[in-house]
N, C-alpha and C. Protein backbone atom coordinates (compact mmCIF):
# COMPACT_ATOMS: atom_id res chain seq x y z
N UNK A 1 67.16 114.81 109.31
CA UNK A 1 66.41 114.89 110.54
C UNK A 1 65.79 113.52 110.88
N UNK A 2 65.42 113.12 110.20
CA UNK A 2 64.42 111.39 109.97
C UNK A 2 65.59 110.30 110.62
N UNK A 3 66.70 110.84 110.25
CA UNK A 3 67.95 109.89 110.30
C UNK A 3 68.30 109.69 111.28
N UNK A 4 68.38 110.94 111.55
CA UNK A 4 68.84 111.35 113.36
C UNK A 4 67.52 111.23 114.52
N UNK A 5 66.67 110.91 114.20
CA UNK A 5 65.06 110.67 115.14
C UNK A 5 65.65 109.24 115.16
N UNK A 6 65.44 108.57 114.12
CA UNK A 6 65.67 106.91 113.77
C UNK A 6 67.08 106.08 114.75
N UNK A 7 68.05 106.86 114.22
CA UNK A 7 69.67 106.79 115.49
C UNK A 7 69.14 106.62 117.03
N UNK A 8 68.39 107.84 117.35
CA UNK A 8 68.39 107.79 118.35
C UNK A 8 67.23 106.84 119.32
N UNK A 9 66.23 106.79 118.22
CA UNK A 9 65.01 105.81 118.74
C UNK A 9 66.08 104.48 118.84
N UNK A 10 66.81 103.95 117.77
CA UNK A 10 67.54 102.70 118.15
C UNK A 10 68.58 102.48 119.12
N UNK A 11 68.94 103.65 119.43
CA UNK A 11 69.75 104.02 120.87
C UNK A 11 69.38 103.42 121.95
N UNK A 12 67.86 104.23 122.37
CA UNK A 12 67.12 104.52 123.18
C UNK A 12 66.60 102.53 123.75
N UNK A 13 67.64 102.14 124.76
CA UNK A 13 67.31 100.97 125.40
C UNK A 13 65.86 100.72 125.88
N UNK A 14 64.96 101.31 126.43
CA UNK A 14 63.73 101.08 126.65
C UNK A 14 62.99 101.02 125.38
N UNK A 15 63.22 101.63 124.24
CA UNK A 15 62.39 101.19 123.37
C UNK A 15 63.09 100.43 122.60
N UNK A 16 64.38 99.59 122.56
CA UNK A 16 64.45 98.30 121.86
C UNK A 16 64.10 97.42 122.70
N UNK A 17 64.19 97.15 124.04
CA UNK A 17 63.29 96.30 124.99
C UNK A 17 62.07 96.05 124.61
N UNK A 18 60.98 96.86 124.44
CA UNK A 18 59.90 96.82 124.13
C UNK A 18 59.75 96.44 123.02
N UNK A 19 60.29 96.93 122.08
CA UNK A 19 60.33 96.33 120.38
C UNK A 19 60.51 94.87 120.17
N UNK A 20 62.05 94.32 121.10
CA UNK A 20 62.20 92.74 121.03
C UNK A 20 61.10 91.99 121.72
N UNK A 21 60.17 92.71 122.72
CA UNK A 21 59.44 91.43 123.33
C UNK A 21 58.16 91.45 122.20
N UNK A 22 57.46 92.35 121.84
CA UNK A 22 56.68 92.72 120.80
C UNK A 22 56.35 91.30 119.81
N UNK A 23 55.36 90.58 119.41
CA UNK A 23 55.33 89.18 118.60
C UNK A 23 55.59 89.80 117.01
N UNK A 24 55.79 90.60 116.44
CA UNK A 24 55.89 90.86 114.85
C UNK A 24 57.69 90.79 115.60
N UNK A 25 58.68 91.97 116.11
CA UNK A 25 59.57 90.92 116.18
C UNK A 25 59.96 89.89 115.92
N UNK A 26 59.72 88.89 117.23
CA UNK A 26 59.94 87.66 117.89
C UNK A 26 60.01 87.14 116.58
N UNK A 27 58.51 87.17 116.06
CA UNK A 27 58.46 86.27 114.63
C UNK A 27 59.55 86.61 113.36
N UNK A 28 59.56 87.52 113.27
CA UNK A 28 60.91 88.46 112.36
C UNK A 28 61.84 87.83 112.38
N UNK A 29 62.23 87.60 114.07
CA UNK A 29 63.73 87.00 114.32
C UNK A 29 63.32 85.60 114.24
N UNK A 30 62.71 84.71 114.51
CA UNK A 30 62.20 83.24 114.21
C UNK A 30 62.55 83.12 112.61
N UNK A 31 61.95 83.69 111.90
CA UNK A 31 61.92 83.82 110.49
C UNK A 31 63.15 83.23 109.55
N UNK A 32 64.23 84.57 110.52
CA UNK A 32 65.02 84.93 109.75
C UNK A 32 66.51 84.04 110.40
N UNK A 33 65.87 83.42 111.31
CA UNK A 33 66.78 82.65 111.85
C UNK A 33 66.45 81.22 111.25
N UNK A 34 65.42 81.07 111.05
CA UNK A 34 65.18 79.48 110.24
C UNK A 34 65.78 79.87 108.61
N UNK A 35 65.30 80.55 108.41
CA UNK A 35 65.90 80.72 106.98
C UNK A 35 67.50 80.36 106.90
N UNK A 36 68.02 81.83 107.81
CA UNK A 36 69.68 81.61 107.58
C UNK A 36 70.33 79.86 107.67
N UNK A 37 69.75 79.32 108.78
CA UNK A 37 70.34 77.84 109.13
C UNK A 37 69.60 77.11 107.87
N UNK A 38 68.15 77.45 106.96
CA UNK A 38 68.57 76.45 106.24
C UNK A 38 69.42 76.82 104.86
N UNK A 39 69.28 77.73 104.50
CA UNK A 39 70.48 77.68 103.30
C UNK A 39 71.65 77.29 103.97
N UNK A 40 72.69 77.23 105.20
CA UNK A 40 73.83 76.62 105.64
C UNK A 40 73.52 75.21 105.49
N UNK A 41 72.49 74.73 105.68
CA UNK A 41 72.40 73.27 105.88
C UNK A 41 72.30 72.93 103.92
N UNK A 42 71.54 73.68 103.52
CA UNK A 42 71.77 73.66 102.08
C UNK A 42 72.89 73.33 101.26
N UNK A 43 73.90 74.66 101.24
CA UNK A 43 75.22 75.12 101.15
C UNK A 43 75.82 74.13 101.55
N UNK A 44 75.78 73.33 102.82
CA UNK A 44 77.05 72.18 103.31
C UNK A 44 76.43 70.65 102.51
N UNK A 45 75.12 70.98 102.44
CA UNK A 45 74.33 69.89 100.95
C UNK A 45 75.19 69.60 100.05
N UNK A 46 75.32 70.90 99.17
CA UNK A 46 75.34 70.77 97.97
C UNK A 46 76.95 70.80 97.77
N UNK A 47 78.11 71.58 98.49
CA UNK A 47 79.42 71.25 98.82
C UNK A 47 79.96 70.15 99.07
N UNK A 48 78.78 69.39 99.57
CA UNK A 48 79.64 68.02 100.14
C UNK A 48 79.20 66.82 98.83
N UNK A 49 78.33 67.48 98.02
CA UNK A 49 78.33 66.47 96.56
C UNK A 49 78.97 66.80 95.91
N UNK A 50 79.26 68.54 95.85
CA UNK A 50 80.42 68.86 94.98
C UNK A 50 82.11 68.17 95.26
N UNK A 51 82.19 67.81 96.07
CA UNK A 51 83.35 67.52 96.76
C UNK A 51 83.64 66.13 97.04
N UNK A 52 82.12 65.38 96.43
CA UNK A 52 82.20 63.93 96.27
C UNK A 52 82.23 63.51 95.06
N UNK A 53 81.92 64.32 93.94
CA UNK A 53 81.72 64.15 92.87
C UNK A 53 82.92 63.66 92.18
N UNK A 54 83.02 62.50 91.42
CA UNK A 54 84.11 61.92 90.68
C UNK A 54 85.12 62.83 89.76
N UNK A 55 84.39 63.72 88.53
CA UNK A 55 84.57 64.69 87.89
C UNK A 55 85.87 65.56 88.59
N UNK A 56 85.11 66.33 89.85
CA UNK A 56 86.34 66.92 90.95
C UNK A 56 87.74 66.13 90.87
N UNK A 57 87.29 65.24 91.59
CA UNK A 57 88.21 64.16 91.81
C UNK A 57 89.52 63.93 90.22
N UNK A 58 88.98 63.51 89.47
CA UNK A 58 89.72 63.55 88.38
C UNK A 58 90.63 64.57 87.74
N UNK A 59 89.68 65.71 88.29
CA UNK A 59 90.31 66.88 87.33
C UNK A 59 91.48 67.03 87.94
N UNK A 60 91.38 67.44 89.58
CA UNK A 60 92.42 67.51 90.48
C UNK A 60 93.23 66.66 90.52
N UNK A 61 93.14 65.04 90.46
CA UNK A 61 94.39 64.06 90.01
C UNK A 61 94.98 64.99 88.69
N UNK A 62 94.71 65.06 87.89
CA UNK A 62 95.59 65.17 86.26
C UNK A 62 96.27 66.36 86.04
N UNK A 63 95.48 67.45 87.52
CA UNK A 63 95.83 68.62 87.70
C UNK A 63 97.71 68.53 88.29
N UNK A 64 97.11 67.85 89.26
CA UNK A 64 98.21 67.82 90.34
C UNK A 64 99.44 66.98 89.79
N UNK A 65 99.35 65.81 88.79
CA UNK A 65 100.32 65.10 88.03
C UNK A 65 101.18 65.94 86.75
N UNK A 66 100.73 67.25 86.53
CA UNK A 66 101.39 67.73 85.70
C UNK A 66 102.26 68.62 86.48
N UNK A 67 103.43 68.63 85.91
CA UNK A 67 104.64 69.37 86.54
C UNK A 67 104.65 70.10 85.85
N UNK A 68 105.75 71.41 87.00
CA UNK A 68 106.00 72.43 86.52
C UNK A 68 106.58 72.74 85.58
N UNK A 69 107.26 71.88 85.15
CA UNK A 69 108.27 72.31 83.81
C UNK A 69 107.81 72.04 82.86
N UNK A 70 106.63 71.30 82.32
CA UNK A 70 106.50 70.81 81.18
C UNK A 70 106.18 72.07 79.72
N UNK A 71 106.32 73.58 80.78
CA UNK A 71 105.89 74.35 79.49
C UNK A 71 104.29 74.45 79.74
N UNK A 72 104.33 74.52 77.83
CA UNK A 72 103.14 75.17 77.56
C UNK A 72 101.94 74.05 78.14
N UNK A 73 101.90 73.34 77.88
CA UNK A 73 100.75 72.20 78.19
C UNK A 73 100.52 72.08 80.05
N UNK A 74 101.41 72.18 80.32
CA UNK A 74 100.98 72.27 81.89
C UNK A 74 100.66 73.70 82.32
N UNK A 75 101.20 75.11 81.91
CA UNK A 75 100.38 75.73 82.08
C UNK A 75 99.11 75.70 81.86
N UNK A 76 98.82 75.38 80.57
CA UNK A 76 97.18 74.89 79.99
C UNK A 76 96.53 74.21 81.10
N UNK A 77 96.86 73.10 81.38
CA UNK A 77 96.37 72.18 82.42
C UNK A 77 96.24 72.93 83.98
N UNK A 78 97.02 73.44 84.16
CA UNK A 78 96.90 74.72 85.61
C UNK A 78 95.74 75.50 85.52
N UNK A 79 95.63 76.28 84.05
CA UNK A 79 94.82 77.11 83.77
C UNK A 79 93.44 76.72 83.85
N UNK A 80 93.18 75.19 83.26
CA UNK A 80 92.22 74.59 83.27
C UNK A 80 91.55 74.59 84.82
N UNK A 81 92.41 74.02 85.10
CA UNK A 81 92.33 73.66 86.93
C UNK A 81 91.88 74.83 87.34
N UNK A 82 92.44 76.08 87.59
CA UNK A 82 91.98 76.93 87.96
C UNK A 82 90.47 77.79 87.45
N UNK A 83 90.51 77.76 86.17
CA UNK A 83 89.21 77.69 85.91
C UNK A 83 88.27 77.27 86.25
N UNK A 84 88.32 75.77 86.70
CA UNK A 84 87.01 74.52 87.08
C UNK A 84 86.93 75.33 88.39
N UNK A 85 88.19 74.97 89.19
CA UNK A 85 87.52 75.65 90.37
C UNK A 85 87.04 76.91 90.94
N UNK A 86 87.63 78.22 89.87
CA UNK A 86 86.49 79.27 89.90
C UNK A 86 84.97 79.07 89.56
N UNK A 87 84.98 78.20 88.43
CA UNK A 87 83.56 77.97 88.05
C UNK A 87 82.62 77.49 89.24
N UNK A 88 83.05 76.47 90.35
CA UNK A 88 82.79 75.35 91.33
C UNK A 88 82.39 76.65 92.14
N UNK A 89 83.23 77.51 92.56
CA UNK A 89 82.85 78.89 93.41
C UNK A 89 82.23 79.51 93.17
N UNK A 90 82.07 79.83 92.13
CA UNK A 90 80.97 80.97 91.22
C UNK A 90 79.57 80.14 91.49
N UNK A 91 79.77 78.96 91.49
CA UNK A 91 77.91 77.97 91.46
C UNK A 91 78.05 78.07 92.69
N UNK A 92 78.82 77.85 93.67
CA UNK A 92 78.49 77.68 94.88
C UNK A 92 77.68 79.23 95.43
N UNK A 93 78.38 80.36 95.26
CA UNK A 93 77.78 81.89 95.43
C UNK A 93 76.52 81.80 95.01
N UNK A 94 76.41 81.44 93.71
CA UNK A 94 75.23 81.68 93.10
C UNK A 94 73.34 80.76 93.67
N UNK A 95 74.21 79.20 93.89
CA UNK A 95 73.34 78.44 95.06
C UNK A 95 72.83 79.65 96.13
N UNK A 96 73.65 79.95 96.63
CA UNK A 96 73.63 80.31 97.99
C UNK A 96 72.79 81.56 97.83
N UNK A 97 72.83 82.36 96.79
CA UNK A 97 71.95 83.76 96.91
C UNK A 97 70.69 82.98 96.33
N UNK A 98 70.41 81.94 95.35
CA UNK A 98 69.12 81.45 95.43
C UNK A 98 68.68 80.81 96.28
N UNK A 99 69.18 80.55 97.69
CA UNK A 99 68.49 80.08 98.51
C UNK A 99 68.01 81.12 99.53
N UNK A 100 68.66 82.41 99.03
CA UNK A 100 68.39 83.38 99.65
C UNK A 100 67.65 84.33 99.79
N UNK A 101 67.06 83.84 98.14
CA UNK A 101 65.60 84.38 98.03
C UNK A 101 64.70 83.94 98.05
């Protein structure tokens, strides 16, 4: 019943009119709009050191120089590769929900 009062109050165009001009709103949406833009500005921070970083750089050269055929050792080296850069994703997620709290 609560659910269906709630549906329909948010339906109900005259009272989200009134709700958005309202200052606890306004400020709500101010809030939550400075927040979101700065973890993006964060996030494109900390990506663009990740992505300058020498380390990167290297791994992906030694990555990319091993061929396919060499067998076991270039799988290893693939595997590696793919690892780093799950790890690189996993910190990046993890940044991003601590900036989120």
């Amino acid at each position: 019943m609560l659910a269906r009062l709630l549906f329909n109050l948010i339906n109900n165009h005259r009272i989200v009119e009134k709700l958005a001009e309202s200052r606890p709103i306004r400020r709500a949406a101010q809030i939550t709009a400075y927040a979101i833009t700065k973890a993006q500005i964060a996030g494109r921070d900390a990506s663009e050191r990740v992505m300058r970083s020498e380390t990167l750089r290297q791994v992906r050269a030694e990555a990319d120089r091993v061929p396919g055929d060499l067998g076991e050792m270039g799988s290893r080296l693939k595997k590696v590769k793919e690892t780093f850069v799950n790890e690189v994703k996993e910190g990046w997620k993890d940044g991003s929900r601590q900036i989120k709290k």
